[in-house]
C-alpha atoms as a PDB file:
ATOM      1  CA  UNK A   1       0.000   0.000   0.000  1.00  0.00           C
ATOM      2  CA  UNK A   2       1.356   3.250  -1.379  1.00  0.00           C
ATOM      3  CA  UNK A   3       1.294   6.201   1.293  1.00  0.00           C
ATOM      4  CA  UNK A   4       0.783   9.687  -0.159  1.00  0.00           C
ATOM      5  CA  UNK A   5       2.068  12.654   0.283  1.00  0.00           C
ATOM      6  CA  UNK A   6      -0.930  14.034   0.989  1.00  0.00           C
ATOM      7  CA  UNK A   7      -1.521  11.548   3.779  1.00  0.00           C
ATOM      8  CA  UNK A   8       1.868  11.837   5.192  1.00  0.00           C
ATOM      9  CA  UNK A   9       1.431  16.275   4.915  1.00  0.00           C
ATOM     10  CA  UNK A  10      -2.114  15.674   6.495  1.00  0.00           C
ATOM     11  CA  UNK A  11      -0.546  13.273   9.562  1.00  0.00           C
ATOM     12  CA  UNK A  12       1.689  15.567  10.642  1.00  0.00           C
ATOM     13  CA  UNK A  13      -1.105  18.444  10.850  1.00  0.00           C
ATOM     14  CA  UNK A  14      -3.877  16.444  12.550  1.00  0.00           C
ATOM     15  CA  UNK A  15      -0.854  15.149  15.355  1.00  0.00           C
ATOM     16  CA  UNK A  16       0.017  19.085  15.895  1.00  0.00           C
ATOM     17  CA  UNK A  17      -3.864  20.420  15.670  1.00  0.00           C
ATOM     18  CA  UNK A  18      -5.151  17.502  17.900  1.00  0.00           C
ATOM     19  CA  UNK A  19      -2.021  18.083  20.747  1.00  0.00           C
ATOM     20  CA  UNK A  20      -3.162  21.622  20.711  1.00  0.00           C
ATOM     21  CA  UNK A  21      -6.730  21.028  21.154  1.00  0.00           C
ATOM     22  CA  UNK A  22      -6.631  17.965  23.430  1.00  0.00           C
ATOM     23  CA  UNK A  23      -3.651  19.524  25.598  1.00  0.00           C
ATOM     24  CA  UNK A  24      -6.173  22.718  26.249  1.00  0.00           C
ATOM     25  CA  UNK A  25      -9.373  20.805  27.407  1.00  0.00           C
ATOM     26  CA  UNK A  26      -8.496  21.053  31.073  1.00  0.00           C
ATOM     27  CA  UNK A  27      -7.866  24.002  30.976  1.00  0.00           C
ATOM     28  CA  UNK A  28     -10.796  24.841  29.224  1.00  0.00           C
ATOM     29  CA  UNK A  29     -13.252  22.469  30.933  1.00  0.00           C
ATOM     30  CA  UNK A  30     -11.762  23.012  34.769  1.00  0.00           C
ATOM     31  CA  UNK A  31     -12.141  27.056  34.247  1.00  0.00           C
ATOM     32  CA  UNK A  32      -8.431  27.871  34.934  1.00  0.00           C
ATOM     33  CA  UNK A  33      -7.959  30.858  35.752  1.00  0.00           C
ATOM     34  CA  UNK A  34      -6.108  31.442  32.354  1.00  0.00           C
ATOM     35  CA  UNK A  35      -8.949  30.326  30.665  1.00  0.00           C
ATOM     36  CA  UNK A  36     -11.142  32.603  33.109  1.00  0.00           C
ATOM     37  CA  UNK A  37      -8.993  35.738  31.735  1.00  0.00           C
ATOM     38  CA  UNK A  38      -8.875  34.790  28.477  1.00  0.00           C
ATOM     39  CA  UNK A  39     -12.575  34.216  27.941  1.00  0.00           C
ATOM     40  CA  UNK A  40     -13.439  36.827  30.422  1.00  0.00           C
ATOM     41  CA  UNK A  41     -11.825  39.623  28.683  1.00  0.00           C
ATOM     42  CA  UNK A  42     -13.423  38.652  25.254  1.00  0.00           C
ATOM     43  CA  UNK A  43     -16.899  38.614  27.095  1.00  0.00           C
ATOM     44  CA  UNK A  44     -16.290  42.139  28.744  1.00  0.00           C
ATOM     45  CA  UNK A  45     -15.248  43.041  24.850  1.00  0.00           C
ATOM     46  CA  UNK A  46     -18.244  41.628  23.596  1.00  0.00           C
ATOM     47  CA  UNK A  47     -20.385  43.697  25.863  1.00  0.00           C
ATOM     48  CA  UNK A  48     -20.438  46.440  24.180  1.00  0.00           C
ATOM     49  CA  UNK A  49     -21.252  44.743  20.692  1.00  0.00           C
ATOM     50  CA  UNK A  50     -23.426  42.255  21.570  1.00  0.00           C
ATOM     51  CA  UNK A  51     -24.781  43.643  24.933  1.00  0.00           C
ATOM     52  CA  UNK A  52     -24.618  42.711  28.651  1.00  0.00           C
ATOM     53  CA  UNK A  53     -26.491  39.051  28.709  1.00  0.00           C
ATOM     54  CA  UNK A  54     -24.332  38.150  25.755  1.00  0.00           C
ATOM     55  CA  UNK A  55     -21.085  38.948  26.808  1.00  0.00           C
ATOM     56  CA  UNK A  56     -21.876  37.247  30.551  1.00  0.00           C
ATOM     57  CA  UNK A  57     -23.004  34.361  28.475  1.00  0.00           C
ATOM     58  CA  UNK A  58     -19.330  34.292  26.862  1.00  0.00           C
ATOM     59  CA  UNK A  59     -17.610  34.741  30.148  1.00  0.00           C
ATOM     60  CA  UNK A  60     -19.734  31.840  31.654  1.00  0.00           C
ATOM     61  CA  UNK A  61     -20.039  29.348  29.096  1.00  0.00           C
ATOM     62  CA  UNK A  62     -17.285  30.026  26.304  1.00  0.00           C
ATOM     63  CA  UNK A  63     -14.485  28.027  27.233  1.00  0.00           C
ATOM     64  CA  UNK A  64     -17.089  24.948  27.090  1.00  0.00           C
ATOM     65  CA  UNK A  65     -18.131  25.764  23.994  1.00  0.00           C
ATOM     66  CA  UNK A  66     -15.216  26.097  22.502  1.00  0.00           C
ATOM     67  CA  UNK A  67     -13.655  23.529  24.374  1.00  0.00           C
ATOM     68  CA  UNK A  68     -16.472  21.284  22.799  1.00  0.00           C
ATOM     69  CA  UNK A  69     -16.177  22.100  19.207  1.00  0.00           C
ATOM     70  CA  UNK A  70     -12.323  21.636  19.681  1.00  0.00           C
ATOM     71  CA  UNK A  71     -12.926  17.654  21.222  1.00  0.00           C
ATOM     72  CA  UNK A  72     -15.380  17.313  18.276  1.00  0.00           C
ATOM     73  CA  UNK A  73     -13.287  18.269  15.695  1.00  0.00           C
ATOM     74  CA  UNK A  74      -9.992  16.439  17.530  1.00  0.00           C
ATOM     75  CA  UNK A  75     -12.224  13.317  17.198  1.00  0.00           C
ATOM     76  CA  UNK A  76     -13.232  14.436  13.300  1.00  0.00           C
ATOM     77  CA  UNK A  77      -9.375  14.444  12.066  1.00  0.00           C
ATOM     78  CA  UNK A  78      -8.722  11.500  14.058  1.00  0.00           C
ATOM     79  CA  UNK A  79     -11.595   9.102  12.560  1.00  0.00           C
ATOM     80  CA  UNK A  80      -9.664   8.136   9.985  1.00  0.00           C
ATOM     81  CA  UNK A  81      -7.220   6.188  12.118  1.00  0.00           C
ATOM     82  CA  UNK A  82     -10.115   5.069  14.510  1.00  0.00           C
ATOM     83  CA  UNK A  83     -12.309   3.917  11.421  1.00  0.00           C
ATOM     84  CA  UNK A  84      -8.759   2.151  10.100  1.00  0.00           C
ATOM     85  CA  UNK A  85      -7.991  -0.027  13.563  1.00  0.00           C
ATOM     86  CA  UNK A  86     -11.872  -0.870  13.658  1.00  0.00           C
ATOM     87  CA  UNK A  87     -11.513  -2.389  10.266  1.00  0.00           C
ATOM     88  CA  UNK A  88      -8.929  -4.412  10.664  1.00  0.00           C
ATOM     89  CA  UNK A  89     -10.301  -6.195  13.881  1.00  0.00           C
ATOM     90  CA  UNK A  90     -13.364  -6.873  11.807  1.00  0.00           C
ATOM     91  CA  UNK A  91     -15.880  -4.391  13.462  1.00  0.00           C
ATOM     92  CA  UNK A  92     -16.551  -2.022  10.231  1.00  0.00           C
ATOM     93  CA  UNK A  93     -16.628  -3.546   6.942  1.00  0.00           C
ATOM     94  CA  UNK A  94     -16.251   0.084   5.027  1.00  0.00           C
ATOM     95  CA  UNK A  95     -14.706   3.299   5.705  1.00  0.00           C
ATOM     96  CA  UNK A  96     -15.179   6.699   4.530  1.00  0.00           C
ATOM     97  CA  UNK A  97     -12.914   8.551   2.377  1.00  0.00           C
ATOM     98  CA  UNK A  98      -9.927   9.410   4.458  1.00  0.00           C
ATOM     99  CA  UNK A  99      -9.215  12.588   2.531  1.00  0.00           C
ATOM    100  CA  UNK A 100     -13.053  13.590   3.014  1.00  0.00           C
ATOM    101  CA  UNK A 101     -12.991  13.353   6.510  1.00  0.00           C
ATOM    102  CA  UNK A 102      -9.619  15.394   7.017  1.00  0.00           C
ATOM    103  CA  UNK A 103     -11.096  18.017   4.605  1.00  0.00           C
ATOM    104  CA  UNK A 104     -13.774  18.695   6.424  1.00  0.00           C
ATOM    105  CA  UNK A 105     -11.398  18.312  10.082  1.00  0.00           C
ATOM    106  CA  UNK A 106      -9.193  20.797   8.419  1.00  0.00           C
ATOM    107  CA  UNK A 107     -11.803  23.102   7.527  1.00  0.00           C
ATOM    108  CA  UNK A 108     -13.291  22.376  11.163  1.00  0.00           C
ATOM    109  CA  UNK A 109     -10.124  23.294  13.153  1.00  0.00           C
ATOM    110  CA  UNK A 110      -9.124  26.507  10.662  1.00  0.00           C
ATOM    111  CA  UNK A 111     -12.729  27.753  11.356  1.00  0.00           C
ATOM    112  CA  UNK A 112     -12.696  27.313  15.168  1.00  0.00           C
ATOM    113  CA  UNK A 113      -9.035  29.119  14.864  1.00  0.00           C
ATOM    114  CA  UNK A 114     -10.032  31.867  12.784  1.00  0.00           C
ATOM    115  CA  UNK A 115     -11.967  33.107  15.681  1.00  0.00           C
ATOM    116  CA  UNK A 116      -9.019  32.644  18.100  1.00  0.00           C
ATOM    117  CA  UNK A 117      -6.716  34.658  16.126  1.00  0.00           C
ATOM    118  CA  UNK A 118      -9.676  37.812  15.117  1.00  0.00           C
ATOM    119  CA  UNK A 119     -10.168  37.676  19.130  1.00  0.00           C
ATOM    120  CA  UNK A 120      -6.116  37.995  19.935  1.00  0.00           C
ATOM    121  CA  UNK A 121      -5.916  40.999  16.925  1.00  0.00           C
ATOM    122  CA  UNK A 122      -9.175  43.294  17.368  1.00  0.00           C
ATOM    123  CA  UNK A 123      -9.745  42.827  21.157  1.00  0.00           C
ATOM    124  CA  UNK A 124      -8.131  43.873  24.281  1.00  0.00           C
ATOM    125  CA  UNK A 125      -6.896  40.115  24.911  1.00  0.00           C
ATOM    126  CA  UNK A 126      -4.123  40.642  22.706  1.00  0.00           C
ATOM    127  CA  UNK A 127      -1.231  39.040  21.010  1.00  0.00           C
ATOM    128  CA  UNK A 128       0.080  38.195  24.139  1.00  0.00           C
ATOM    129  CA  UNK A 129      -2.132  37.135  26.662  1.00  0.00           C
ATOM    130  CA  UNK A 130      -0.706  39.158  30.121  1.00  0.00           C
ATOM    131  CA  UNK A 131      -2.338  37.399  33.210  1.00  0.00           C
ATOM    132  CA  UNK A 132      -1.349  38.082  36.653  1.00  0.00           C
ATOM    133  CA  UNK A 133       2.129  39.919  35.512  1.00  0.00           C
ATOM    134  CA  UNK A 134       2.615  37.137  32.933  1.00  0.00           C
ATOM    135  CA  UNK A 135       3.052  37.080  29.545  1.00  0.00           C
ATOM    136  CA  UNK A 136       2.282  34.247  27.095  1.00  0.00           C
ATOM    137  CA  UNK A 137       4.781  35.578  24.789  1.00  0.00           C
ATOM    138  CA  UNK A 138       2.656  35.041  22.390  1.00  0.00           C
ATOM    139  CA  UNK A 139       2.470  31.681  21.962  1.00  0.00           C
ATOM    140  CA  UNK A 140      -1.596  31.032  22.286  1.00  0.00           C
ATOM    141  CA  UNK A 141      -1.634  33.343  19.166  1.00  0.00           C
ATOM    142  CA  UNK A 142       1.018  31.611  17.440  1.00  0.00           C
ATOM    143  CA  UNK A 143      -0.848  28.125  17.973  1.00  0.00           C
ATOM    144  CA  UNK A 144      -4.107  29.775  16.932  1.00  0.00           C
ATOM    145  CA  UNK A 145      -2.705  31.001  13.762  1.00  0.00           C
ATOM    146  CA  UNK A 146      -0.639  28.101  12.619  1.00  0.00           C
ATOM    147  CA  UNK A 147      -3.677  25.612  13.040  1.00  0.00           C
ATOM    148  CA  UNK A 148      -6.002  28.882  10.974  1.00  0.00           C
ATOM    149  CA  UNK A 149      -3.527  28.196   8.163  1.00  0.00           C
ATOM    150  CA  UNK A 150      -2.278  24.657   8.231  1.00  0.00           C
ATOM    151  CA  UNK A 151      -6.204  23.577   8.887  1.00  0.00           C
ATOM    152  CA  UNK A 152      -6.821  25.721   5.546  1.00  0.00           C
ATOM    153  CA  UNK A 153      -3.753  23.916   3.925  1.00  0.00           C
ATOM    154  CA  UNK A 154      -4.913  20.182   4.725  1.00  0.00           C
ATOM    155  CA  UNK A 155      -8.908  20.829   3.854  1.00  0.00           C
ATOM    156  CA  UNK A 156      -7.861  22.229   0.100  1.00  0.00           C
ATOM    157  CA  UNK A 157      -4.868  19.377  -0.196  1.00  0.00           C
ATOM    158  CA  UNK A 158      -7.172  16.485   0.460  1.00  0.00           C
ATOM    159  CA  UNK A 159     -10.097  18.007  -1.047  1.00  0.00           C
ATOM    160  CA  UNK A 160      -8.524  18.140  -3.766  1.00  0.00           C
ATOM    161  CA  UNK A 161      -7.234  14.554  -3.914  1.00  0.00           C
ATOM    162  CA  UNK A 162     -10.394  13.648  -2.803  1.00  0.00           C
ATOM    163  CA  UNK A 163     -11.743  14.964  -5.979  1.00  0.00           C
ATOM    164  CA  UNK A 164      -9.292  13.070  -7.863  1.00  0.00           C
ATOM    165  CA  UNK A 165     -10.523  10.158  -6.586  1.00  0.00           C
END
């Protein structure tokens, strides 16, 4: 069995996208107090735009929802490998379309990014997320970012195989 290029490219993303999301889910489903700041200064942000209820409703529930739509699409990009292993002991007799499914989880994970990154740029949460005297250096945004344009990278690469066929 030949092994793409395309699968190998697509690998390496889902293994960096997946350690970001999976490595954040305490934090975002224990309310840290990182994730407290973080989320709280969005939802003071959003205050003004969206109005008092909304913004509370950010501060309070955010993190899970994000956190949630992170696991999901974690699990999305790593069907593949889950649908491959059930296979082979016998449990599934057909898969779907490996490129399919890390199209859409690329798509998925560049969405859910792209409104990481337009909160760290046009809201006071900034590049670098300052808590408590402490700087992030940057390196939330830098995550956020990378995943915004290596999701966007592996949804048109395997769509586009995909379409092959």
């Amino acid at each position: 069995m030949k092994v793409s290029k395309t699968s190998i490219v697509s690998w390496v993303i889902v293994l960096w996208i997946c350690k970001v999301f999976l490595f954040s889910l305490p934090y975002k489903f224990t309310l840290h107090p990182d994730t407290q700041h973080i989320f709280g200064t969005i939802g003071q942000w959003m205050k003004v735009f969206i109005g008092e209820s909304g913004g509370r409703l950010f501060m309070n529930y955010g993190a899970y929802a994000v956190g949630s739509v992170e696991l999901f699409t974690a699990v999305i990009l790593l069907a593949p490998a889950i649908f491959f292993a059930l296979k082979k002991v016998g449990i599934l007799s057909c898969t779907p379309n490996s490129h399919l499914v890390h199209a859409v989880g690329g798509a998925l994970a560049s969405a859910v990014m792209a409104g990481a990154v337009f909160f760290h740029l046009f809201t006071p949460l900034g590049v670098e997320v300052i808590h408590e005297g402490k700087g992030d250096g940057g390196s939330l945004f830098y995550a956020a970012f990378s995943i915004l344009i290596l999701g966007a990278l592996m949804a048109v690469i395997n769509f586009m195989k995909y379409r092959k066929g």
